[in-house]
Protein backbone atom coordinates (compact mmCIF):
# COMPACT_ATOMS: atom_id res chain seq x y z
CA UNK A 1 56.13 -7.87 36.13
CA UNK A 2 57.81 -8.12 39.29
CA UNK A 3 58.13 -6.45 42.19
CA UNK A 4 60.94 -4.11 43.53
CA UNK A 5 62.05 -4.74 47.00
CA UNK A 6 64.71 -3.16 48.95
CA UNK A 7 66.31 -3.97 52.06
CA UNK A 8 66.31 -0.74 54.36
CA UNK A 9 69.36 -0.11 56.30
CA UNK A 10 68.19 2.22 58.97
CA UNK A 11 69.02 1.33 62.26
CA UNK A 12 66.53 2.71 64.76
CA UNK A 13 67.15 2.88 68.86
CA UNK A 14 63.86 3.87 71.34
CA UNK A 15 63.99 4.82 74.74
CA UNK A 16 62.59 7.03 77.43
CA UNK A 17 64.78 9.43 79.56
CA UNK A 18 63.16 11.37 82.32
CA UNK A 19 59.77 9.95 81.47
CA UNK A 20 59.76 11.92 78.04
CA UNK A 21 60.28 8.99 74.93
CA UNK A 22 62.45 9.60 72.48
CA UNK A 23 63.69 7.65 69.14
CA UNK A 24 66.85 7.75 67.44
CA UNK A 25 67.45 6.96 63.96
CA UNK A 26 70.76 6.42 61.71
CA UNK A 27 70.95 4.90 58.01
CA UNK A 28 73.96 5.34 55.31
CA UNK A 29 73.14 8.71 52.65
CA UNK A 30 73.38 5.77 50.08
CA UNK A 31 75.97 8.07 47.76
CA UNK A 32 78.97 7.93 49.46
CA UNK A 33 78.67 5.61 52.50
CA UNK A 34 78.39 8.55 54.99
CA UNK A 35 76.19 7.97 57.88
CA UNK A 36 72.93 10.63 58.31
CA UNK A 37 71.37 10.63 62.00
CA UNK A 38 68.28 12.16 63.25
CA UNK A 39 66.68 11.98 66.82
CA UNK A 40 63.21 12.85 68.06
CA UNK A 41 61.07 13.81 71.26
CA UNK A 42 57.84 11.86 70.97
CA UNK A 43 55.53 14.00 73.00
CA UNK A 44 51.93 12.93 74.26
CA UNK A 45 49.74 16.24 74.75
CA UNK A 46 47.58 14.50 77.20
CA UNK A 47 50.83 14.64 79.43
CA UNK A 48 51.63 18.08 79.13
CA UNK A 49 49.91 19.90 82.17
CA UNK A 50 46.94 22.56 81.43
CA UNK A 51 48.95 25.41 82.60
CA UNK A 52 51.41 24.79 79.71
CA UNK A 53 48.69 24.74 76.86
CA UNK A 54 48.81 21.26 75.73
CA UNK A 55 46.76 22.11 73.12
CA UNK A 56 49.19 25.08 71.34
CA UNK A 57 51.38 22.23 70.39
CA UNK A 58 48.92 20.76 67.81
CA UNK A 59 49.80 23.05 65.06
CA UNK A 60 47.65 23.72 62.50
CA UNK A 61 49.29 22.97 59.16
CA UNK A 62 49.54 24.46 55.79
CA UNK A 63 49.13 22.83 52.58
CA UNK A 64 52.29 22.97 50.53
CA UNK A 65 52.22 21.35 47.40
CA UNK A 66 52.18 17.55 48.12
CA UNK A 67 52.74 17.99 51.93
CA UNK A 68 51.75 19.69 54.90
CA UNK A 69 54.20 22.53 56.36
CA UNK A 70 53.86 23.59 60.20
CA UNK A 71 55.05 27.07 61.22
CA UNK A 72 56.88 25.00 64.54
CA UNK A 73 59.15 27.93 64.88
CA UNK A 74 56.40 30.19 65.77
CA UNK A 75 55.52 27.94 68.83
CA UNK A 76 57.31 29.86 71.85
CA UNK A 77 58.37 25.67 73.31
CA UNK A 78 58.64 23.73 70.18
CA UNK A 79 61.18 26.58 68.75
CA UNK A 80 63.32 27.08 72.27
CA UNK A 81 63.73 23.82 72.69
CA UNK A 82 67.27 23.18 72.32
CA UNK A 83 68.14 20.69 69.20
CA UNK A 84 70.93 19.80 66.92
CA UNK A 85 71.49 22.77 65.37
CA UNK A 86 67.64 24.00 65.76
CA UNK A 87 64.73 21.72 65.30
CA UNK A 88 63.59 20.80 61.71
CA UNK A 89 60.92 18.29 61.82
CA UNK A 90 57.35 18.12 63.46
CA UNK A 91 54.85 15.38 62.90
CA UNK A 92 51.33 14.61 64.12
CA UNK A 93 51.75 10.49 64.88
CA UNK A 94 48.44 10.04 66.34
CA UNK A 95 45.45 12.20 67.40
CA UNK A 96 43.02 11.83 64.76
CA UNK A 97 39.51 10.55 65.05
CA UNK A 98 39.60 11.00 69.00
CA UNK A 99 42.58 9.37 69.40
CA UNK A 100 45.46 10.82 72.02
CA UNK A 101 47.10 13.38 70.57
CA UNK A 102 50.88 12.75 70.11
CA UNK A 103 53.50 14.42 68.58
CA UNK A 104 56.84 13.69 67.04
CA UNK A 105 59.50 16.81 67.10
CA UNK A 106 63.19 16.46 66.21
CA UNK A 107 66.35 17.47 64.30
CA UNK A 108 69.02 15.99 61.89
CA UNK A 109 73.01 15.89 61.40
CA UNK A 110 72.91 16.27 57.43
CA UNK A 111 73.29 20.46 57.82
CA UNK A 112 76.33 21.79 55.26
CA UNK A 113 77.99 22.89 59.09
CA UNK A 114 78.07 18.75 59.90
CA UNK A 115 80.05 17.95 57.11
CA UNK A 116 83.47 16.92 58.09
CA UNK A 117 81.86 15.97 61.50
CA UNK A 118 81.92 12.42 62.99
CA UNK A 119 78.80 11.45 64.65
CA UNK A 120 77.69 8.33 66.95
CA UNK A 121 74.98 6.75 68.92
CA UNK A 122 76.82 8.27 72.47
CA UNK A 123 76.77 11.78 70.40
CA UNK A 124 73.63 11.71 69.78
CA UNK A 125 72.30 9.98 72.75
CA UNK A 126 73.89 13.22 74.62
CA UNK A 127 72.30 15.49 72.22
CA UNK A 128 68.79 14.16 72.95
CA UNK A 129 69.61 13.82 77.10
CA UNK A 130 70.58 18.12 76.75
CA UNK A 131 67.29 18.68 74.75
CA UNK A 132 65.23 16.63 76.61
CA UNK A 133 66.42 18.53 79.61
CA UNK A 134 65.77 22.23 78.46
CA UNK A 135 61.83 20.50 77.28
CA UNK A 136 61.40 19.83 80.88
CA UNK A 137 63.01 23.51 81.80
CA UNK A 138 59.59 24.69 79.65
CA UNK A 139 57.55 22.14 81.06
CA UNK A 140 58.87 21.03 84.05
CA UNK A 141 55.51 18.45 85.53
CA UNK A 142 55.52 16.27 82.34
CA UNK A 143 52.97 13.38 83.40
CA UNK A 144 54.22 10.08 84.35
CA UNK A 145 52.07 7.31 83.01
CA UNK A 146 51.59 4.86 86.20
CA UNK A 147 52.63 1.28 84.95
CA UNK A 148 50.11 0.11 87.92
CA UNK A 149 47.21 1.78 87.16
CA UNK A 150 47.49 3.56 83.81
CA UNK A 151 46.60 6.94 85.13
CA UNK A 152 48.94 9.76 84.80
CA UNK A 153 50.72 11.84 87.54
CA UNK A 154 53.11 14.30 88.94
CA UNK A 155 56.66 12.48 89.31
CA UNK A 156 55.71 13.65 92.96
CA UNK A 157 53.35 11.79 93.12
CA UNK A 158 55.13 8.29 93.00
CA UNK A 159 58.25 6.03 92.58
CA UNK A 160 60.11 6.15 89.92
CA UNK A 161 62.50 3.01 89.82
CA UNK A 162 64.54 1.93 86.89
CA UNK A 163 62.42 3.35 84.07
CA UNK A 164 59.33 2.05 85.56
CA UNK A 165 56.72 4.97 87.58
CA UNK A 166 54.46 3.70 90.39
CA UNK A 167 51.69 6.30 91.60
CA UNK A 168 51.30 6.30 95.41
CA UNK A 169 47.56 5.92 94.66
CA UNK A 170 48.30 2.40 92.74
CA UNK A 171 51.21 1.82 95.85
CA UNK A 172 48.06 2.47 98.34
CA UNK A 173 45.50 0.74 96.77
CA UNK A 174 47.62 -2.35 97.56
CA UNK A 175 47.95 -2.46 100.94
């Protein structure tokens, strides 16, 4: 017997824009050559500050069939947050077993209004900048990770130059 394999032809871009990650995704709808495209906010709960209630956005989920369903538009963030025509995915990527608690929220072009519609990486990548923007309008001291150190801080509380935060603790520490 032998084994199936198929070459995948999604084309996936990562990057980080105001210290909040984000991934972008884009593959052909393998019927008629039309492109699909999807972008997400990866969002680390340990980075959202107390007094926005990190913890509300690990939703509790609801068996459905063979999957899990979370009730995302319920969340008075996740469902504000301004996406592609409305957010319509949420993921837990990691958390489990004591690990860091991460989430993955994000949208799609493939909506019956996008048809007819040409879309592209600068599209999209202006798409995500906007909704990454009205996230940080909800929470507006997102944690920096310190690329010295590892601890996390208030973009206050350090330098951020091209992409990369330094804490003024780490900067200190040095002297």
């Amino acid at each position: 017997m032998e084994i199936e394999v198929k070459e995948s032809k999604l084309k996936k871009w990562a990057g980080i824009y105001r210290g909040v990650n984000f991934e972008i995704n884009n593959w052909p709808n393998g019927y008629d050559g039309k492109e699909n495209w999807t972008y997400y906010l990866i969002l680390c709960l340990s980075r959202i500050p107390e007094e926005n209630k990190p913890n509300s956005y690990w939703l509790k989920g609801k068996k459905q069939r063979s999957f899990i369903n979370y009730d995302y538009y319920k969340h008075p963030v996740i469902n504000n947050i301004e996406f592609h025509c409305g957010i319509t995915w949420y993921s837990k990527e990691r958390g489990f077993d004591g690990d860091e608690k991460v989430i993955k929220i994000g949208c799609d072009y493939s909506h019956y209004w996008d048809e007819g519609h040409y879309y592209d990486l600068q599209t999209v990548q202006y798409d995500v900048k906007n909704t990454i923007d009205k996230f940080l309008e909800f929470v507006p001291d997102y944690k920096y990770w310190c690329s010295g150190n590892g601890n996390l801080y208030s973009l206050k509380d350090g330098i951020l130059e091209n992409g990369r935060f330094v804490s003024n603790e780490y900067l200190n520490s040095k002297k």
